[in-house]
C-alpha atoms as a PDB file:
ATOM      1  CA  UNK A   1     107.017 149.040  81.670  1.00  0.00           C
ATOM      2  CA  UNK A   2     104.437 147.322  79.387  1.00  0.00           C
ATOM      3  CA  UNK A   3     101.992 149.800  77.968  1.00  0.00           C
ATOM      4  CA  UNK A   4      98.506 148.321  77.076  1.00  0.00           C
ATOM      5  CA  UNK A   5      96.606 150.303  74.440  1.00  0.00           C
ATOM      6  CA  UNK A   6      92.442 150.539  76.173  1.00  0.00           C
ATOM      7  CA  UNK A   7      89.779 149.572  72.940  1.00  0.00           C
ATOM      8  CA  UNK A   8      87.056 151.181  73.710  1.00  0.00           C
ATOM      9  CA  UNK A   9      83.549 149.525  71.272  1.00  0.00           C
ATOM     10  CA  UNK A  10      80.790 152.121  70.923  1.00  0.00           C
ATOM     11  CA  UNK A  11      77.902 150.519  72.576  1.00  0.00           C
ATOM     12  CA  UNK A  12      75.640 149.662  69.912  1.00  0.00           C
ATOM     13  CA  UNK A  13      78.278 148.073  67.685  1.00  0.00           C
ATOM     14  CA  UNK A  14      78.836 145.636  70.985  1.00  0.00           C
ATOM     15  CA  UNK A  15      75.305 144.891  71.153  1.00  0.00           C
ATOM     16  CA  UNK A  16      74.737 144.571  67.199  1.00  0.00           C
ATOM     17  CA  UNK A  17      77.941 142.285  67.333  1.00  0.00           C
ATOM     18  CA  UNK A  18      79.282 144.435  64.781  1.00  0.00           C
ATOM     19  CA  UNK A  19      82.852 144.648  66.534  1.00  0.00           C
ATOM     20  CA  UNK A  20      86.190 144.639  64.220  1.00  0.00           C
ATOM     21  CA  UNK A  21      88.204 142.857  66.716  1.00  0.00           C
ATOM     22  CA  UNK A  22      86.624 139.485  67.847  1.00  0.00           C
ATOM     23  CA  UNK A  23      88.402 137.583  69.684  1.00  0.00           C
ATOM     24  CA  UNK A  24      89.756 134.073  69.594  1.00  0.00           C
ATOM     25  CA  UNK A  25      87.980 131.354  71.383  1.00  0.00           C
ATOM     26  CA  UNK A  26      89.907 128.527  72.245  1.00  0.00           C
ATOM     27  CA  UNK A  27      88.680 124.945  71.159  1.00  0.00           C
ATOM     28  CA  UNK A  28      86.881 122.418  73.677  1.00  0.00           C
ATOM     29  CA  UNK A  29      88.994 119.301  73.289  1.00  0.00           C
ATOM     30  CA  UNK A  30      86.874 116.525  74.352  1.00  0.00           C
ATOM     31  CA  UNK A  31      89.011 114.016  72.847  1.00  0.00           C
ATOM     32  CA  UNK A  32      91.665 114.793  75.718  1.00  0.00           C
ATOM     33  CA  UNK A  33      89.358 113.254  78.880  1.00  0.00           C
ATOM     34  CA  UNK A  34      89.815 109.846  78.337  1.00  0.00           C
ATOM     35  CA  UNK A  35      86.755 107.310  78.778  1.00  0.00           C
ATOM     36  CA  UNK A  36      83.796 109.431  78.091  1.00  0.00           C
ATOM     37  CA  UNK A  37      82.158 107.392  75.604  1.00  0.00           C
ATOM     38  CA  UNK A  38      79.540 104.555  75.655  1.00  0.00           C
ATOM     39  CA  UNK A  39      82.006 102.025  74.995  1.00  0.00           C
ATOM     40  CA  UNK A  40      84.365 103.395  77.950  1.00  0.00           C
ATOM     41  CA  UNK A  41      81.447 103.571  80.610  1.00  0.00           C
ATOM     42  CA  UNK A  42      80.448  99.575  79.863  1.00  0.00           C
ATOM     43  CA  UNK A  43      84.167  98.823  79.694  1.00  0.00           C
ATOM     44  CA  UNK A  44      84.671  98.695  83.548  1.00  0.00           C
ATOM     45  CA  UNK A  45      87.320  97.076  86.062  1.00  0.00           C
ATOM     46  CA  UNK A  46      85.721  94.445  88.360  1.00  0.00           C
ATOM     47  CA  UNK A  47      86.204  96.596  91.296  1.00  0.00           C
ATOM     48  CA  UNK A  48      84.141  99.563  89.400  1.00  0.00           C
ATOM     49  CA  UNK A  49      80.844  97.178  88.443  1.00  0.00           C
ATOM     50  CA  UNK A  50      81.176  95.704  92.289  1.00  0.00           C
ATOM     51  CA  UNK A  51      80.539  99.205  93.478  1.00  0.00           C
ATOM     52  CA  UNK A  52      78.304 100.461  90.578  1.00  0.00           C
ATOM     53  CA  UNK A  53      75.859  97.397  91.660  1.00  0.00           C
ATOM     54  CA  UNK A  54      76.158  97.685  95.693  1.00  0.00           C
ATOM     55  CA  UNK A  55      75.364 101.227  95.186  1.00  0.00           C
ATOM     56  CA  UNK A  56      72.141 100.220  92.927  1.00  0.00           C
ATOM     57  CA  UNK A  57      71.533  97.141  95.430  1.00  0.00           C
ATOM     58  CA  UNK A  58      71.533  99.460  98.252  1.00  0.00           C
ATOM     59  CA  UNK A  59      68.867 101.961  96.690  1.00  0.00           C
ATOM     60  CA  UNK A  60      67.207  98.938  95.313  1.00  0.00           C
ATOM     61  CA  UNK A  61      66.704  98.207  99.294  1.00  0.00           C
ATOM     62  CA  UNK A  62      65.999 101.183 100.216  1.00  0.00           C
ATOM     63  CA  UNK A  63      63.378 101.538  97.940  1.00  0.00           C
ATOM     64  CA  UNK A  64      61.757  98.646  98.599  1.00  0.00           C
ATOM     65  CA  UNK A  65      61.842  98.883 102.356  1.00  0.00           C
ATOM     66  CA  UNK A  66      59.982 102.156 101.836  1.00  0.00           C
ATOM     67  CA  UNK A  67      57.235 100.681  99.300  1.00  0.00           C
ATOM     68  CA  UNK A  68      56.420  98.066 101.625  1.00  0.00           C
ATOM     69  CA  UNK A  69      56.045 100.123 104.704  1.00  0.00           C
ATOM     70  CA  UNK A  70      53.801 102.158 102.957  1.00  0.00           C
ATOM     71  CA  UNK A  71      51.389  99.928 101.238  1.00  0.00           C
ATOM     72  CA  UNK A  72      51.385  97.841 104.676  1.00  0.00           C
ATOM     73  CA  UNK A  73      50.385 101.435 106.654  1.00  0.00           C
ATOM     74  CA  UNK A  74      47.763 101.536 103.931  1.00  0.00           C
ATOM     75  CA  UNK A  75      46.120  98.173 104.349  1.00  0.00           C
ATOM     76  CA  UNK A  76      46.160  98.850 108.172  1.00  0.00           C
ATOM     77  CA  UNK A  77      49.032  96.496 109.472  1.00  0.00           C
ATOM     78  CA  UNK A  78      50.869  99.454 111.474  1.00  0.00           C
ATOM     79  CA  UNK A  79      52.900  96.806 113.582  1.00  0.00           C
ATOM     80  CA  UNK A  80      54.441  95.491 110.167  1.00  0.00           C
ATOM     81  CA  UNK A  81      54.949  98.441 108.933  1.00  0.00           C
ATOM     82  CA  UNK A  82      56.601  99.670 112.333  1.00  0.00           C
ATOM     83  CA  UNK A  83      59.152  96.932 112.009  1.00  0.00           C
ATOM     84  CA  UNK A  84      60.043  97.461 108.668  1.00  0.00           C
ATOM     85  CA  UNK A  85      60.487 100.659 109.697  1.00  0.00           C
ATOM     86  CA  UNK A  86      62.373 100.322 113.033  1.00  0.00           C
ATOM     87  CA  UNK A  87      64.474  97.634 110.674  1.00  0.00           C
ATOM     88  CA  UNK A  88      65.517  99.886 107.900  1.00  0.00           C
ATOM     89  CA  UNK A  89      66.125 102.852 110.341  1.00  0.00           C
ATOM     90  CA  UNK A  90      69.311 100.563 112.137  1.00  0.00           C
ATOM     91  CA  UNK A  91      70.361  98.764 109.067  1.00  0.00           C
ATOM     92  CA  UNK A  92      70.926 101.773 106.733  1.00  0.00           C
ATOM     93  CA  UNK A  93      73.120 103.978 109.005  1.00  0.00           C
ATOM     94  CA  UNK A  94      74.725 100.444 110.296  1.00  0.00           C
ATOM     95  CA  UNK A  95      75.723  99.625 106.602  1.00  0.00           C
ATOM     96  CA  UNK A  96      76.718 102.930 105.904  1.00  0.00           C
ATOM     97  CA  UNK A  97      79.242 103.500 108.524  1.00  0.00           C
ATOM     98  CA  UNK A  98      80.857  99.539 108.149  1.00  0.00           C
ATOM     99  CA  UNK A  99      81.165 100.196 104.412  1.00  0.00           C
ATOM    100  CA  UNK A 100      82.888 103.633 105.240  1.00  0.00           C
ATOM    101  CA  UNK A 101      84.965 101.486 107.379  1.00  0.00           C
ATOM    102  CA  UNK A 102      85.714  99.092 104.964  1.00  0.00           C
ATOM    103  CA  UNK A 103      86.934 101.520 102.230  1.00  0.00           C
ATOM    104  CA  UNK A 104      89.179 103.374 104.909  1.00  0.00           C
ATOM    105  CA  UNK A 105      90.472  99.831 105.608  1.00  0.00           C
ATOM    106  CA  UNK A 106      91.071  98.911 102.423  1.00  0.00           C
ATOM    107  CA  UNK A 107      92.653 102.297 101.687  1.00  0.00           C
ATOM    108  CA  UNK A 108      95.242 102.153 104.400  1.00  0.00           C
ATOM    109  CA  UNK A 109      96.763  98.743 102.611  1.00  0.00           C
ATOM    110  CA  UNK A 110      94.445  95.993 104.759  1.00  0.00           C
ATOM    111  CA  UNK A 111      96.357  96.475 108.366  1.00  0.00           C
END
């Protein structure tokens, strides 16, 4: 029905960039995603900053835990460090799951 016409571009015009027929790029609109500025990233709902800082609060701990176990394996206090240890081992996955709980909670309206 429709009959498309095949350009053919000798190879070394294609690699010089010489071609006739260039075609048409079409425009990235980055004024179309909405929020993607400096101003828009600091200007946050409540609900956004509470998760922003448990995220950085949880890392924060994380973090922490992991300095101190460290520096007390280095001075030679293994039994501190094994109870930071043995600590941050249940209360990580323990957090994780009840705040996976929490959002599916929340997310089925509050039961």
């Amino acid at each position: 029905m429709f009959k498309r016409k095949i350009e053919t571009i000798p190879f070394r015009e294609f690699l010089a960039g010489h071609s006739e027929k260039r075609m048409s790029h079409t425009p990235i609109l980055y004024s179309l995603v909405p929020g993607m500025s400096i101003e828009g990233f600091f200007n946050m709902s409540p609900e956004v900053a509470g998760a922003y800082a448990l995220v950085i609060g949880v890392g924060a701990i994380g973090m922490l835990s992991h300095v101190l176990e460290v520096n007390f394996a280095k001075v030679g206090l293994e039994n501190i460090a094994y109870v930071i240890e043995s600590f941050t081992k249940i209360a990580l996955p323990v957090g994780t799951y009840s705040f996976i709980l929490y959002v599916f909670y929340k997310l089925m309206g509050g039961l």
